[in-house]
C-alpha atoms as a PDB file:
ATOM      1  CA  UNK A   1     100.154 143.696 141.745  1.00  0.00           C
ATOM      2  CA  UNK A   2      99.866 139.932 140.935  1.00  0.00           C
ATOM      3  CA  UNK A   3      99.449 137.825 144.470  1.00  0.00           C
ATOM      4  CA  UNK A   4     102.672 134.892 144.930  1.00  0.00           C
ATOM      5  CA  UNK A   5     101.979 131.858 144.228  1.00  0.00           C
ATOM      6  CA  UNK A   6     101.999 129.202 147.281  1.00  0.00           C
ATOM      7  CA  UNK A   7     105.668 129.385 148.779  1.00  0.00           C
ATOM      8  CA  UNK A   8     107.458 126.796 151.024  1.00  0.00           C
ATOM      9  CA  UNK A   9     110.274 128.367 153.275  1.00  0.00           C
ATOM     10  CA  UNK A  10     112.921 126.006 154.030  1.00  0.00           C
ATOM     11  CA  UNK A  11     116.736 124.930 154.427  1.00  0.00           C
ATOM     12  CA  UNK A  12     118.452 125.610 151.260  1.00  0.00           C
ATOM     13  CA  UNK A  13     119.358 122.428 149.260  1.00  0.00           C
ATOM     14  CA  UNK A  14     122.547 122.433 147.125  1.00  0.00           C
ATOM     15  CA  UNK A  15     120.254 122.366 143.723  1.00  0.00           C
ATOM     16  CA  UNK A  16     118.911 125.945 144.805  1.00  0.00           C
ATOM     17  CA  UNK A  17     122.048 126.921 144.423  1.00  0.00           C
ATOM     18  CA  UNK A  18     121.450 128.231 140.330  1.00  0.00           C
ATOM     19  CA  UNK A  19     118.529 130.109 141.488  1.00  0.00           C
ATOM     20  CA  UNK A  20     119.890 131.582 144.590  1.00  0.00           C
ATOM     21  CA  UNK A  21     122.877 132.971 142.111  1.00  0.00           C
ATOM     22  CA  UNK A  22     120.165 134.429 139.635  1.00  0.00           C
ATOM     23  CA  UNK A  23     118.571 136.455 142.278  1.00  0.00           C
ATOM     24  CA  UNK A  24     122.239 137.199 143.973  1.00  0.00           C
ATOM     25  CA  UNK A  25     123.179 138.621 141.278  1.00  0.00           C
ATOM     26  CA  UNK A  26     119.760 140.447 140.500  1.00  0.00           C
ATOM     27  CA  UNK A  27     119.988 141.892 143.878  1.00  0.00           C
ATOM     28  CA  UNK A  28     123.763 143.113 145.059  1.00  0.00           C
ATOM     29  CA  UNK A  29     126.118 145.555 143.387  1.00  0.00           C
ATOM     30  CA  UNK A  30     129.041 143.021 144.536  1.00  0.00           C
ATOM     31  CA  UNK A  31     127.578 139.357 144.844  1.00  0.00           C
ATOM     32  CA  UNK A  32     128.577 136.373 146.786  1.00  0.00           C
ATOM     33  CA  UNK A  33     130.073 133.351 144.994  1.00  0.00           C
ATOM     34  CA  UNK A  34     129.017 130.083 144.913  1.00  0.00           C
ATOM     35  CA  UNK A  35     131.437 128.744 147.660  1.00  0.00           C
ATOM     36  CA  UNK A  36     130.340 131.191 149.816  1.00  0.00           C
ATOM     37  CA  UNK A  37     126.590 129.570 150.119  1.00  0.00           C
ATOM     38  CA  UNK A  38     128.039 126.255 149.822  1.00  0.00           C
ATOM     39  CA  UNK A  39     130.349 127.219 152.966  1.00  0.00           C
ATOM     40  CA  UNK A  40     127.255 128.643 154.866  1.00  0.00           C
ATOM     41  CA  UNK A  41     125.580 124.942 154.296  1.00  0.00           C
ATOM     42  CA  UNK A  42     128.620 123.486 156.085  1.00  0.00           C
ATOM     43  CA  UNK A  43     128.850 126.084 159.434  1.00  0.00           C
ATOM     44  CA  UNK A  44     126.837 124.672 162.450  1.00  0.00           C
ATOM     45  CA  UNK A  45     125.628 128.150 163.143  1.00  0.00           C
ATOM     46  CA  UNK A  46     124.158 128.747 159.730  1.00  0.00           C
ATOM     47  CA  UNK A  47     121.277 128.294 158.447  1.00  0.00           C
ATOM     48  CA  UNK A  48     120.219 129.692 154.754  1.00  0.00           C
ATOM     49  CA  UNK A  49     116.454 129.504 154.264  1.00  0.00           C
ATOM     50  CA  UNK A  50     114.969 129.541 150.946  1.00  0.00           C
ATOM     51  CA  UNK A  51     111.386 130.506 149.622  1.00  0.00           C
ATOM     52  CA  UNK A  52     110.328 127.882 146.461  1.00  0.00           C
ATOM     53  CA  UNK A  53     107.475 128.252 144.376  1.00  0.00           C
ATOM     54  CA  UNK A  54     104.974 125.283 146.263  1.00  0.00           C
ATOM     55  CA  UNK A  55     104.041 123.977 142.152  1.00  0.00           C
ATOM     56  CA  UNK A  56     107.353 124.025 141.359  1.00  0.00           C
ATOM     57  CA  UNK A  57     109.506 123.281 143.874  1.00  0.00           C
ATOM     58  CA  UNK A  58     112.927 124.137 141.608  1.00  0.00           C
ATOM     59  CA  UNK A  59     111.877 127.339 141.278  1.00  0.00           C
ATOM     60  CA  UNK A  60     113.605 129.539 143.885  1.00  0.00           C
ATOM     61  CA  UNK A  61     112.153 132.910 144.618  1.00  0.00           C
ATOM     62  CA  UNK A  62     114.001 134.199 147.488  1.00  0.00           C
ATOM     63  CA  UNK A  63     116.396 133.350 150.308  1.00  0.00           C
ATOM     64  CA  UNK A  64     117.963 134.739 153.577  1.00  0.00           C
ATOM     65  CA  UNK A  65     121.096 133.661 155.376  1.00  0.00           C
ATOM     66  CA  UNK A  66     121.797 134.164 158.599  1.00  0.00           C
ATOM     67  CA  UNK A  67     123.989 133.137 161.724  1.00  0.00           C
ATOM     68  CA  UNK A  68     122.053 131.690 165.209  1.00  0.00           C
ATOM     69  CA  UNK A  69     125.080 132.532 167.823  1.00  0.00           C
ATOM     70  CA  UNK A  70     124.641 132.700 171.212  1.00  0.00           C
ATOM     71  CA  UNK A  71     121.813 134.488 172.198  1.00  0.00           C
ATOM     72  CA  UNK A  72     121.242 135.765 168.733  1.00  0.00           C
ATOM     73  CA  UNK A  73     120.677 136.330 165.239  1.00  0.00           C
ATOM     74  CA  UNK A  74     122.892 138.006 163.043  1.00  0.00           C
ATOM     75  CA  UNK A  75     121.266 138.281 159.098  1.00  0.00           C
ATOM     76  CA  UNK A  76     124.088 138.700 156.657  1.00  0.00           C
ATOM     77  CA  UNK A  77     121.877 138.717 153.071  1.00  0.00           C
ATOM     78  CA  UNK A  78     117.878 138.664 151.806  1.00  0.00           C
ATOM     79  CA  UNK A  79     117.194 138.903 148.314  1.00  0.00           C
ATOM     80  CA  UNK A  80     113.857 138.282 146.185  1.00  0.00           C
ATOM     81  CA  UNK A  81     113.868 137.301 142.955  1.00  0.00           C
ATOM     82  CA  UNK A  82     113.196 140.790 140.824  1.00  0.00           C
ATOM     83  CA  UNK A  83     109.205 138.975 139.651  1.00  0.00           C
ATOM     84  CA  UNK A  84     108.421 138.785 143.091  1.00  0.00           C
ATOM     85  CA  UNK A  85     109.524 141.510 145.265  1.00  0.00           C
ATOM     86  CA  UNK A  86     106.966 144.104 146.831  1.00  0.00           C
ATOM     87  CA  UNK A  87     104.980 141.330 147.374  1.00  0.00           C
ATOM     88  CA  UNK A  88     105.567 140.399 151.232  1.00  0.00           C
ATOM     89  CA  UNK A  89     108.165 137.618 150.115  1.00  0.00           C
ATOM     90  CA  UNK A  90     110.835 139.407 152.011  1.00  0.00           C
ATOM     91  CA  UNK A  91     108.986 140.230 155.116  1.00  0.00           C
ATOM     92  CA  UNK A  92     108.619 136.446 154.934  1.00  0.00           C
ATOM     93  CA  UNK A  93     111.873 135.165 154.847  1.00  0.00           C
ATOM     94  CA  UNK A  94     112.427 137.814 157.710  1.00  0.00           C
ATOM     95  CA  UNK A  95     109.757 136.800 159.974  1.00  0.00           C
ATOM     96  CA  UNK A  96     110.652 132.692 159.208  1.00  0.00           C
ATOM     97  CA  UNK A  97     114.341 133.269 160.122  1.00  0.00           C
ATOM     98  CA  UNK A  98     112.957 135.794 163.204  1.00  0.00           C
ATOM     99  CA  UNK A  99     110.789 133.047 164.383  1.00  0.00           C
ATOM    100  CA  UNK A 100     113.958 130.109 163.765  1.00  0.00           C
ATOM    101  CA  UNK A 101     116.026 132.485 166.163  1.00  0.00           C
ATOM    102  CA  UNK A 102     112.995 132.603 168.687  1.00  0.00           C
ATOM    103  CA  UNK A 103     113.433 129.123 168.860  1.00  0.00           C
ATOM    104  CA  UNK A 104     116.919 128.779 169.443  1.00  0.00           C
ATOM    105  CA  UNK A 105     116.592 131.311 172.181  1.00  0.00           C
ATOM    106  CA  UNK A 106     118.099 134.230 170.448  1.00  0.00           C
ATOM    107  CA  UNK A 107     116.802 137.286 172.044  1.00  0.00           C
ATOM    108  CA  UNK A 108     119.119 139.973 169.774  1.00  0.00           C
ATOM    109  CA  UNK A 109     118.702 140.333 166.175  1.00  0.00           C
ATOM    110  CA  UNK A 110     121.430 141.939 164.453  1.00  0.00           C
ATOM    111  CA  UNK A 111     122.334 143.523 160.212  1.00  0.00           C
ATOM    112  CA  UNK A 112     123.657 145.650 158.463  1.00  0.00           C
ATOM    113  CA  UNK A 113     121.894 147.193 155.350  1.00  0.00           C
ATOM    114  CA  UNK A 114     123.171 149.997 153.002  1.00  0.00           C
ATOM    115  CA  UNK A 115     122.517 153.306 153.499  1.00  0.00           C
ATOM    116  CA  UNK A 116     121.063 154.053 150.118  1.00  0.00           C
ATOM    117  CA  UNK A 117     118.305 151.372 150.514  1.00  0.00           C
ATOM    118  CA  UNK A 118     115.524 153.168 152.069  1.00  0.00           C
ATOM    119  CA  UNK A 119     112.675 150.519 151.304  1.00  0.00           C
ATOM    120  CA  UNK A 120     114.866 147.477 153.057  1.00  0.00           C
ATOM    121  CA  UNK A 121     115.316 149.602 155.871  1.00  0.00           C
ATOM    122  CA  UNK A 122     111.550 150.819 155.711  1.00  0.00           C
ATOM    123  CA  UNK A 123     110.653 147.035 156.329  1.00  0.00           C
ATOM    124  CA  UNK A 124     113.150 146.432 159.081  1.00  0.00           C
ATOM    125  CA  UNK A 125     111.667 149.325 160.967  1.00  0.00           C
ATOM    126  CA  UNK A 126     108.348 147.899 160.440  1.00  0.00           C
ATOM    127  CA  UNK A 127     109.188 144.370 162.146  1.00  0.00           C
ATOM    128  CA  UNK A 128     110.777 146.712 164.591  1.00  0.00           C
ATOM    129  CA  UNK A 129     114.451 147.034 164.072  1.00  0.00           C
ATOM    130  CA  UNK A 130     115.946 150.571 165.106  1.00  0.00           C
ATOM    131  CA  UNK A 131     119.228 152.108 163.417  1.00  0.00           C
ATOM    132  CA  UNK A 132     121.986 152.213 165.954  1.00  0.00           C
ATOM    133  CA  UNK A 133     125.372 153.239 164.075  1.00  0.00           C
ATOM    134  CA  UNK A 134     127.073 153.352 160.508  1.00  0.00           C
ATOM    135  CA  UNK A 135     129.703 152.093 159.394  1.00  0.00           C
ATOM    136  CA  UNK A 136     131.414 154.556 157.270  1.00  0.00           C
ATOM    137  CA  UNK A 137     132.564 152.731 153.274  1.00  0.00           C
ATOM    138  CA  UNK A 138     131.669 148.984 154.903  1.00  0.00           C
ATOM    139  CA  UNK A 139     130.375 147.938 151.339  1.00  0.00           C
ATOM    140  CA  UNK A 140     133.059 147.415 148.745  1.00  0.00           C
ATOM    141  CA  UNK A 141     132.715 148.425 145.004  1.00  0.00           C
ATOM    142  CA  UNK A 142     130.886 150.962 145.249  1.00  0.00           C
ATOM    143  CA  UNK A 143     132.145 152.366 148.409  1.00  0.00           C
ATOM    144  CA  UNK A 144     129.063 153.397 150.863  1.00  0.00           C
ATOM    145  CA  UNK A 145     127.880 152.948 154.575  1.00  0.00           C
ATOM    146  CA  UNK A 146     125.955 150.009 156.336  1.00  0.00           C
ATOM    147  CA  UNK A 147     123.334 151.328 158.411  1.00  0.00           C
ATOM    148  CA  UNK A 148     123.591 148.951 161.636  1.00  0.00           C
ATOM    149  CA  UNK A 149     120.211 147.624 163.030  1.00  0.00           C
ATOM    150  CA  UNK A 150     118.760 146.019 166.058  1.00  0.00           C
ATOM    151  CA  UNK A 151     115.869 143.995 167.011  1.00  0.00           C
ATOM    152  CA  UNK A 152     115.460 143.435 170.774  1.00  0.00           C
ATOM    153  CA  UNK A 153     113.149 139.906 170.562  1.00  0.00           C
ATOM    154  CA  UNK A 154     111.228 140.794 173.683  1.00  0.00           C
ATOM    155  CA  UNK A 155     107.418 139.342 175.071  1.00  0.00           C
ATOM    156  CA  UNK A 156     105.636 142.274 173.436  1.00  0.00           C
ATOM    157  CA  UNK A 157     107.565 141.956 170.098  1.00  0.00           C
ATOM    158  CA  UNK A 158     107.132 137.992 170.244  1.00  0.00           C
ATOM    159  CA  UNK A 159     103.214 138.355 171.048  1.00  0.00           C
ATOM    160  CA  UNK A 160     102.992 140.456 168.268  1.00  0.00           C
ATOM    161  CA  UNK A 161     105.028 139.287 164.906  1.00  0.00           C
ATOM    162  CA  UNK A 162     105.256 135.110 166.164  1.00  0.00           C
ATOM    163  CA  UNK A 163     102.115 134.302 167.427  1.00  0.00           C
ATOM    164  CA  UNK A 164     100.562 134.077 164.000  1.00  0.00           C
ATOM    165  CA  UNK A 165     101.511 131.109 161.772  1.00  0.00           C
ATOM    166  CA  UNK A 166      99.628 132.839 158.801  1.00  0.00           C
ATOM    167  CA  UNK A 167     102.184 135.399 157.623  1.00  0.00           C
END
């Protein structure tokens, strides 16, 4: 497996927005638009973080979007470009939005994640998310059940994913 290249992980830019549409679309059976991300640029509770290649900074290689509200986090979409994934890139983009929320005081992270996809739930459970419902046909197209997970954001959990800046 080839190592990633240096990444920077920050806010999304409207010129990642070609990128971020190659890898939505590389990613989801039914894809967000366009408007969509340009929407989540304009809500105060937004944020959409996005992983460039450090040598190239037009060259987007994943991204995550998710809502700060309250006392916490709520992650709507992660996606890796295909050339990258099982590479850490998405563990990432987790942890970086994880540790964003930390700041903001968020003590509750919240998503949903299809039923039929066992390795993005075999991650969540490894940053320490824990299934706690389905939603029966939630994702359109092809019809199938979210898998609802939680991440309580307490001192052990903090002490243990945060406290290193070297992910």
């Amino acid at each position: 497996m080839k190592d990633l290249p240096p990444i920077q992980i920050s806010p999304m830019r409207k010129e990642d927005l070609p990128g971020i549409m190659e890898i939505e679309r590389a990613s989801h059976l039914d894809p967000w638009g366009e408007a969509f991300f340009l929407e989540e640029m304009e809500r105060p509770q937004s944020r959409v973080l996005v992983a460039r290649n450090d040598a190239k900074p037009r060259q987007v290689m994943g991204y995550i979007c998710f809502w700060l509200v309250a006392d916490e986090i709520q992650i709507f979409n992660v996606a890796v470009h295909p050339a990258c994934r099982r590479r850490g890139l998405g563990r990432r983009l987790l942890l970086e939005a994880l540790k964003t929320a930390c700041r903001a005081q968020a003590r509750t992270a919240l998503l949903e994640v299809r039923k039929s996809n066992q390795a993005a739930q075999r991650l969540y459970i490894r940053l320490g998310f824990r299934p706690t419902g389905v939603r029966p046909d939630y994702y359109q197209g092809v019809r199938e059940p979210a898998v609802l997970m939680e991440l309580e954001m307490d001192r052990p959990w903090r002490t243990r994913w945060l406290a290193e800046e070297r992910w």
